[in-house]
Protein backbone atom coordinates (compact mmCIF):
# COMPACT_ATOMS: atom_id res chain seq x y z
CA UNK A 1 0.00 0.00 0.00
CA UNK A 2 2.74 2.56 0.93
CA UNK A 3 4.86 1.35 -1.88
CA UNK A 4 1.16 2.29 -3.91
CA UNK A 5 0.84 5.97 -2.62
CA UNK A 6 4.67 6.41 -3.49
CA UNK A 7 4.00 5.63 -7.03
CA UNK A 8 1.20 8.15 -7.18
CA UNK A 9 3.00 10.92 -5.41
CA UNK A 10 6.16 10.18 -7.93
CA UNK A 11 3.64 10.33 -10.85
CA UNK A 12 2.01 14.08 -9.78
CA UNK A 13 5.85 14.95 -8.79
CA UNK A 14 7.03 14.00 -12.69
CA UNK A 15 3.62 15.45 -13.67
CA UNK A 16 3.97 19.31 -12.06
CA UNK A 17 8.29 18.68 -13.20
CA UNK A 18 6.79 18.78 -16.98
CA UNK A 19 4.38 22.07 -16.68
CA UNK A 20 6.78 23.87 -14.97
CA UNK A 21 9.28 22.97 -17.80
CA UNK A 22 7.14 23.93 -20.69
CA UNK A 23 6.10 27.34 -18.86
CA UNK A 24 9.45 30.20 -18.93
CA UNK A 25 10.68 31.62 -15.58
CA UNK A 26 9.02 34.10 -13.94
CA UNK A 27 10.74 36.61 -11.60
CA UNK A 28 7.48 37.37 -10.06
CA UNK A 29 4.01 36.79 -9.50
CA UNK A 30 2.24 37.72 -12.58
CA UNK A 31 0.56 40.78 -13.32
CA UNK A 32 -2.53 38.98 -13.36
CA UNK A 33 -2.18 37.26 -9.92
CA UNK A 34 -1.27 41.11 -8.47
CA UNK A 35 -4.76 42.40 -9.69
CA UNK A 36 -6.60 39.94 -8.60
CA UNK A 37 -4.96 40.03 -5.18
CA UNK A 38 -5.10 43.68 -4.92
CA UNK A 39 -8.86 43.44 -5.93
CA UNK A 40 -9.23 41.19 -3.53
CA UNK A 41 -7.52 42.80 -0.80
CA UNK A 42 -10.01 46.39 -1.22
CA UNK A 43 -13.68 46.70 0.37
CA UNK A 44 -15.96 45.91 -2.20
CA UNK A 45 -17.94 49.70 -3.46
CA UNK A 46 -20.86 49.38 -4.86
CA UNK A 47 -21.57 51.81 -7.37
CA UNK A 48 -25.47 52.88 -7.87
CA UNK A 49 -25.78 53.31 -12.05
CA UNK A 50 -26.29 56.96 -13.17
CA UNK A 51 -30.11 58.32 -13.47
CA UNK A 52 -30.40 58.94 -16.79
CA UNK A 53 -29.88 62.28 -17.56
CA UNK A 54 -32.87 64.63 -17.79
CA UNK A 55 -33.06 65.92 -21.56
CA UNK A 56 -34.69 69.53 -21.26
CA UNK A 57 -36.03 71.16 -23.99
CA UNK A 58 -34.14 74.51 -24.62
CA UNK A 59 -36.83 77.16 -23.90
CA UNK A 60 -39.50 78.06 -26.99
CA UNK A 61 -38.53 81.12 -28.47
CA UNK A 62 -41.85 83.34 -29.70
CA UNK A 63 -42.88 82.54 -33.32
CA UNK A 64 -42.77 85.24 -35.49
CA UNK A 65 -44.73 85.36 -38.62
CA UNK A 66 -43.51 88.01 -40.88
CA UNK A 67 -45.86 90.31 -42.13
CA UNK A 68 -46.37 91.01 -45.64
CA UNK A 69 -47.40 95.05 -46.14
CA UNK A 70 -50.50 95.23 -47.60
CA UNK A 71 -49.85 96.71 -51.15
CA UNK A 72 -51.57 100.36 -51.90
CA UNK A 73 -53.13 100.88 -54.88
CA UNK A 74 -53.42 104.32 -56.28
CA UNK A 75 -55.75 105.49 -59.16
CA UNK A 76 -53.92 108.43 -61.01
CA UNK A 77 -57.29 109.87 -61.56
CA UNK A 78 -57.87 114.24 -61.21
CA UNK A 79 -60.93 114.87 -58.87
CA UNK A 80 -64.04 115.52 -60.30
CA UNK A 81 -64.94 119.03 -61.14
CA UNK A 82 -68.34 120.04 -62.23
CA UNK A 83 -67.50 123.32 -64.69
CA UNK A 84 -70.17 126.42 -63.74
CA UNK A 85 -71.62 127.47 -66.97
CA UNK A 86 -71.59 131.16 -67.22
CA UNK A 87 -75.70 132.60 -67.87
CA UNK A 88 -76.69 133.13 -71.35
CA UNK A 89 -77.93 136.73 -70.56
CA UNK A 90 -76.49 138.82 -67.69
CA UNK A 91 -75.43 142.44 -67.57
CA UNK A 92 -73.35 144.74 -66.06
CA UNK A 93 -73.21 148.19 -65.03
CA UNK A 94 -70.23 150.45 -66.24
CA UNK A 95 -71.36 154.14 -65.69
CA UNK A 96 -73.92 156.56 -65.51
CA UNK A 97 -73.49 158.87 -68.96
CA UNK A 98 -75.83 161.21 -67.88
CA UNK A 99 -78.09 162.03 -64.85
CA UNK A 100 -75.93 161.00 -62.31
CA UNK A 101 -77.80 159.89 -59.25
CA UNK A 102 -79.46 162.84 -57.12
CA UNK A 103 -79.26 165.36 -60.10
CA UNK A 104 -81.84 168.38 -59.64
CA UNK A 105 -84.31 168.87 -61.95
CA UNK A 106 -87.18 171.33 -61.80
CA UNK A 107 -91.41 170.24 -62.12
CA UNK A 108 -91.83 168.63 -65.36
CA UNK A 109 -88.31 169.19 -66.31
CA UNK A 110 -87.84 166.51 -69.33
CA UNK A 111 -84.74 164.83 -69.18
CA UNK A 112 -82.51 161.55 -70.97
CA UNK A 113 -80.78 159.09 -68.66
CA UNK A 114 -78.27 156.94 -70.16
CA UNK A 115 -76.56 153.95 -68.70
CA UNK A 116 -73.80 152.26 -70.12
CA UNK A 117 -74.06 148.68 -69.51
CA UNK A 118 -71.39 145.44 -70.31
CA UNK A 119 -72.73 142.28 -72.13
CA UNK A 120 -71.49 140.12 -69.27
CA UNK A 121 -73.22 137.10 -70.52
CA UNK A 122 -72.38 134.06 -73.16
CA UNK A 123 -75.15 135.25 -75.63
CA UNK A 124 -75.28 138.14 -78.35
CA UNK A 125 -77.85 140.81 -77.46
CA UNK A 126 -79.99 141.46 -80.34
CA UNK A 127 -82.64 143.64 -81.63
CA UNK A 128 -85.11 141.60 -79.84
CA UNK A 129 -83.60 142.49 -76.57
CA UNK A 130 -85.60 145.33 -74.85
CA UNK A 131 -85.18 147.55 -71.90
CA UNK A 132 -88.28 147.29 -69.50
CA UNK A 133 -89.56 149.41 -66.30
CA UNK A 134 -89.16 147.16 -63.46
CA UNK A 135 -90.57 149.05 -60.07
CA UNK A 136 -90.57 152.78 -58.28
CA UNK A 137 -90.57 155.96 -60.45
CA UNK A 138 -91.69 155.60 -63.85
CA UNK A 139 -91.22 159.37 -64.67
CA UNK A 140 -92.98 158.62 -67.70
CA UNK A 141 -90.75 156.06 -69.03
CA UNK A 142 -92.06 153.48 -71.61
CA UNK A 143 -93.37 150.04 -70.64
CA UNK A 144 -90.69 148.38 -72.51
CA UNK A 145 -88.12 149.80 -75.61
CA UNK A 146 -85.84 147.85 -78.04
CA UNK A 147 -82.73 147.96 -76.83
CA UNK A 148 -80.61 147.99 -79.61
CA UNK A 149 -81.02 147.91 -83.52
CA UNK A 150 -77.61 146.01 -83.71
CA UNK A 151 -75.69 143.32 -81.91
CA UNK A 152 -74.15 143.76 -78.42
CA UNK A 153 -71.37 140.53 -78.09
CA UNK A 154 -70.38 139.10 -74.85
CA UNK A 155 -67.79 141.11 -73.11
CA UNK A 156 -68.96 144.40 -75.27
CA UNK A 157 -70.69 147.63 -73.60
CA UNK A 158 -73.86 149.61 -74.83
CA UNK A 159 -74.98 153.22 -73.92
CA UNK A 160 -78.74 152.86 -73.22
CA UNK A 161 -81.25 155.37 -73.29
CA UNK A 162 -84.61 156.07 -71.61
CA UNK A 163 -86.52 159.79 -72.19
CA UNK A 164 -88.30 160.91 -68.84
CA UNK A 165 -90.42 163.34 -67.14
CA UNK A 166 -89.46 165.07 -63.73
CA UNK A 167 -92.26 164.57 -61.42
CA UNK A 168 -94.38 167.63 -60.44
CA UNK A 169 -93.56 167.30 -57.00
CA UNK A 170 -90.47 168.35 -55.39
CA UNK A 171 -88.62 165.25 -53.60
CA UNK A 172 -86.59 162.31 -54.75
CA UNK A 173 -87.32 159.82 -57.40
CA UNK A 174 -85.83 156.62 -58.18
CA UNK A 175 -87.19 154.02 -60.92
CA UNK A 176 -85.98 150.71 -61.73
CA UNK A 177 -84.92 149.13 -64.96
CA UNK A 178 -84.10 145.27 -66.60
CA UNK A 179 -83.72 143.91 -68.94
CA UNK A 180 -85.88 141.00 -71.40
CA UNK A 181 -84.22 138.97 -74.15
CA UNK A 182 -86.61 137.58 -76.90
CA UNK A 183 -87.70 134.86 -75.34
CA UNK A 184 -89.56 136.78 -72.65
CA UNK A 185 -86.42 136.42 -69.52
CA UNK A 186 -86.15 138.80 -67.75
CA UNK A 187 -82.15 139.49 -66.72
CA UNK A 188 -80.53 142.48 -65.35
CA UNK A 189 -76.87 142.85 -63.17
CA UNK A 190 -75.19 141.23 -60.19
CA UNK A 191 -73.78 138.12 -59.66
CA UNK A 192 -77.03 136.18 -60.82
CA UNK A 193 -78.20 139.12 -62.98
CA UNK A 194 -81.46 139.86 -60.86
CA UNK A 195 -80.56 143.03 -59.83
CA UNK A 196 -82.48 145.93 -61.64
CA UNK A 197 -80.42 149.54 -62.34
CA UNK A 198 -81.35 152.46 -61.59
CA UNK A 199 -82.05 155.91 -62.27
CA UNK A 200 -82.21 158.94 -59.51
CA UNK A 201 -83.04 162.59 -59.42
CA UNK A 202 -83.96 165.40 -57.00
CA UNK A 203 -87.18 167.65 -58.21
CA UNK A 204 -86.46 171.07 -56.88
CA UNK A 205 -88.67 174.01 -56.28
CA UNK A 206 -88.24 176.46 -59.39
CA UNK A 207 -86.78 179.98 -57.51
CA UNK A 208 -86.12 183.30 -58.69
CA UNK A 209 -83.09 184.16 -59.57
CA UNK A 210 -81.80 188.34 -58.40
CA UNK A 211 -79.73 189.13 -61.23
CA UNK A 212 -77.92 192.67 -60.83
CA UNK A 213 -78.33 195.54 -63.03
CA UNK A 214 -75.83 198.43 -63.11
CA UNK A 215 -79.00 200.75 -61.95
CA UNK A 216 -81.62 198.50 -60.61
CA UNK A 217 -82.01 194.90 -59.52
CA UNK A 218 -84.42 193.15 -61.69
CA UNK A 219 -86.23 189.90 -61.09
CA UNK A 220 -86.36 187.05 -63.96
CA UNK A 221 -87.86 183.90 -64.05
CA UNK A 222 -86.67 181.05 -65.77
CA UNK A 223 -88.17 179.38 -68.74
CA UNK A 224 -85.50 176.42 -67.81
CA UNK A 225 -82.27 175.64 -66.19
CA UNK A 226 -79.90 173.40 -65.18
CA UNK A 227 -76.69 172.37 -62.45
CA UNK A 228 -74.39 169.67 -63.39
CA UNK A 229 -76.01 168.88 -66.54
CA UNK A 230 -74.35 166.42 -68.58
CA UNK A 231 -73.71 166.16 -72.14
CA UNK A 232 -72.03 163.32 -73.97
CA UNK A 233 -69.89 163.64 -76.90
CA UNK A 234 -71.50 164.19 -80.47
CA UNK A 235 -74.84 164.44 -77.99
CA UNK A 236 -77.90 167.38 -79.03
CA UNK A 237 -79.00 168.94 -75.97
CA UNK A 238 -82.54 171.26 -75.71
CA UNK A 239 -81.64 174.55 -74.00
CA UNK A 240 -85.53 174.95 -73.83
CA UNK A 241 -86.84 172.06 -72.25
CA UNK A 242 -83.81 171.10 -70.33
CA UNK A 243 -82.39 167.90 -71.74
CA UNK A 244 -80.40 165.68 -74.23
CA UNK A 245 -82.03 165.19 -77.77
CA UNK A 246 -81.60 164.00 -80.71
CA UNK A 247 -79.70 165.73 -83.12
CA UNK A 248 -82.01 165.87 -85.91
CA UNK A 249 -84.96 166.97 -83.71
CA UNK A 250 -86.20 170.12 -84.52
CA UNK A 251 -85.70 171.08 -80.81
CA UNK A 252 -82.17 170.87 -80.39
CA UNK A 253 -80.03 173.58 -79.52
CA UNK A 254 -76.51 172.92 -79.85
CA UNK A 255 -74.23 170.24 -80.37
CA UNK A 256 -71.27 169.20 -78.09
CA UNK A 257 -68.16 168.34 -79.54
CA UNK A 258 -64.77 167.00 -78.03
CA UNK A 259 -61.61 166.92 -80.06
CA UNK A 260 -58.64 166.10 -77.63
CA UNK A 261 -57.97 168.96 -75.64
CA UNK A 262 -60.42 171.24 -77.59
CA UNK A 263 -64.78 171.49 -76.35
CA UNK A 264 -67.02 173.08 -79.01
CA UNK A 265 -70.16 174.52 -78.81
CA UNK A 266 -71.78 173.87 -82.28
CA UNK A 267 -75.18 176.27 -82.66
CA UNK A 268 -77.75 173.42 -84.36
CA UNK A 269 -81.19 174.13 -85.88
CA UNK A 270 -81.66 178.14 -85.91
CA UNK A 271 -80.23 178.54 -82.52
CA UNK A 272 -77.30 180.96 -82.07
CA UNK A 273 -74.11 181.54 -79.35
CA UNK A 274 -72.85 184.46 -78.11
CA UNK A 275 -69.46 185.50 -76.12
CA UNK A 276 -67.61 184.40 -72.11
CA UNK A 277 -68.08 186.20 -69.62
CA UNK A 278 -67.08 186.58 -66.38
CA UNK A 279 -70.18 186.33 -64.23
CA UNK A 280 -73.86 185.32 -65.03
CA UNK A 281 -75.40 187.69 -67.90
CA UNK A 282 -78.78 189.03 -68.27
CA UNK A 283 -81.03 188.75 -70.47
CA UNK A 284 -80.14 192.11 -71.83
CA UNK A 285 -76.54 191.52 -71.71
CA UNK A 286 -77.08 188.83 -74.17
CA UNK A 287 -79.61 190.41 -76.08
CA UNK A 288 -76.88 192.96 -76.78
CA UNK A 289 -73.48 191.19 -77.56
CA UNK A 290 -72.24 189.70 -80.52
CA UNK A 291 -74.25 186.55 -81.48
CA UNK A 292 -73.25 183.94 -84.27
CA UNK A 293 -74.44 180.67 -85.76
CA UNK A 294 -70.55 179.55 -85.74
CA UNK A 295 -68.80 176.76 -83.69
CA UNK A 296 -67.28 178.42 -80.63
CA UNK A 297 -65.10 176.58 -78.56
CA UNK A 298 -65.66 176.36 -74.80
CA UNK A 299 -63.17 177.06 -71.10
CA UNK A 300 -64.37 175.85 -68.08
CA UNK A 301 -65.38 178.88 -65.92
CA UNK A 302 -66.22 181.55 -68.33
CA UNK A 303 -70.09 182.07 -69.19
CA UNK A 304 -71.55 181.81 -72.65
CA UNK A 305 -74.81 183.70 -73.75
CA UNK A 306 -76.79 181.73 -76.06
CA UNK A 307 -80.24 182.18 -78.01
CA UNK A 308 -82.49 178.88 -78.27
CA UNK A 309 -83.89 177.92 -82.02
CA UNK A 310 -87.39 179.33 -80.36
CA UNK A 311 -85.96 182.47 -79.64
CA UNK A 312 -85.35 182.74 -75.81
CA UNK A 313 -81.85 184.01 -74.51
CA UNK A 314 -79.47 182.43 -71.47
CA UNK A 315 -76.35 181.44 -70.39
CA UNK A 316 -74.81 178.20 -70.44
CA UNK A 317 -71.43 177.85 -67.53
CA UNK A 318 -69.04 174.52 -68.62
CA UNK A 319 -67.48 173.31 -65.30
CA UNK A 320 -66.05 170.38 -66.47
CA UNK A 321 -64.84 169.18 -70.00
CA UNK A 322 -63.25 165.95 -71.19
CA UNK A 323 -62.66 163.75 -73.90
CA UNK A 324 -66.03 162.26 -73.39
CA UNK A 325 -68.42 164.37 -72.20
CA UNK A 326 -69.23 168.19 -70.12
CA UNK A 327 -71.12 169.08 -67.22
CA UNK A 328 -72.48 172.46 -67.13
CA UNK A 329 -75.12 174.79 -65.93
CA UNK A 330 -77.87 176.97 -67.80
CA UNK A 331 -80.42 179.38 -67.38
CA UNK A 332 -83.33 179.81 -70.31
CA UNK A 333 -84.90 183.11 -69.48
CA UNK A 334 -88.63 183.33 -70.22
């Protein structure tokens, strides 16, 4: 039995003789074996696995959706204007040729007023145009009169005429005029040409005029007479009755005349002028000087004795001449 175990121990002796021979020296314990041994010498740490990280969303920034500008759109177009149309038939008033408002005249004094008036309108006054008596003061003016025997075109002016009576009473008269275009419109001035013109005078009491006499003072009444009196150019005027006329009436007087700086008096009919002097003549005075039927011309200032085509004598006084027209005074002794 012992010899048995010998046998076996010799066998594992020759069996560990053979590894160690096929393994190569070692100076030391192995790298291995000194891990595992230090391993195995340190408390065992358990390590709890990491929570898994929290992923957090990075904050939402505001959305912003652009804008697109709305896109204007502008109609080149010019704003609508509705044109005023001008009237067909309006006037307008220019001057007063003669009678300027508030002239005197005497009781049945008879007298021309003339306006001159502007075509201010887009149509061509005619002969079928008339001038009509609106309202106030006739003073014997006509219902209605042609207005003109021509054509008056728009933007052109017209001197119109109307013969009247002074009223018998003293005061002040006024009467209104328009006027009518064929078709029976009635039209006159202003800004909507419904304003009627006008003509104005101031009926005085007839007085006695004191003339002096070298010797005596001797009272004369008038036949008729006159302050600021106006007569136009080429214009007749009645020293008798008191007013403008025509020429080729058998009434007229005299005949005023204006050439640039020179004023006739033109004697007209059978009527006759006499010479200046300083102050208001007589009757006598006149009767006396030198008379002629010759063109005289006129000052303003001096007065002129005159004798009428129906035989009366008187003075006529210019006080103011011009290319167009003089105002003057006269006395027509009876």
């Amino acid at each position: 039995m012992l010899n048995r175990r010998r046998s076996i121990l010799a066998a594992c002796l020759a069996l560990g003789l053979a590894v160690l021979a096929c393994e190569p020296p070692s100076s030391g314990p192995s790298a291995e074996t000194i891990v595992a041994l230090t391993v195995e010498a340190r408390p065992t740490l358990t390590v709890a696995p990491l929570a898994a990280a929290t992923t957090q969303a990075p904050p939402q920034l505001p959305t912003f959706t652009p804008v697109t500008p709305a896109t204007a759109t502008f109609t080149s177009q010019p704003p609508s204007i509705t044109p005023v149309q001008a009237p067909c038939d309006r006037a307008a008033f220019v001057t007063d040729v003669t009678v300027p408002d508030g002239s005197d005249f005497h009781a049945g004094d008879t007298l021309t007023k003339t306006w001159r008036l502007r075509n201010n309108g887009t149509c061509t006054w005619t002969s079928g145009y008339s001038l009509i008596f609106d309202h106030g003061d006739a003073m014997g003016a006509p219902a209605s009169q042609q207005l003109t025997t021509g054509t008056v075109a728009p933007g052109q002016s017209i001197d119109v005429s109307v013969n009247l009576t002074a009223p018998g009473s003293v005061g002040t008269y006024r009467g209104y005029f328009l006027l009518r275009n064929p078709s029976g419109a009635v039209f006159g001035i202003g800004a909507n040409a419904d304003v009627a013109f006008w003509v104005e005078i101031e009926v005085v009491p007839l007085v006695l005029e004191i003339v002096p006499f070298p010797v005596v003072t001797a009272f004369f009444i008038f036949h008729s007479s006159g302050s600021d009196v106006t007569v136009a150019d080429e214009q007749c005027f009645d020293l008798d009755a008191g007013n403008t006329i025509s020429c080729g009436n058998a009434g007229a007087d005299f005949q005023y005349e204006a050439f640039l700086l020179n004023h006739e008096y033109d004697p007209v009919q059978s009527a006759s002028v006499g010479g200046s002097h300083g102050a208001a003549p007589s009757r006598t005075v006149c009767s006396t000087g030198g008379i002629t039927t010759a063109t005289i011309d006129l000052d303003e200032g001096p007065y002129y004795c005159y004798r009428t085509g129906e035989g009366r004598w008187g003075w006529l006084h210019p006080s103011d001449l011009d290319s167009t027209d003089m105002t003057f005074g006269f006395a027509t002794y009876q």
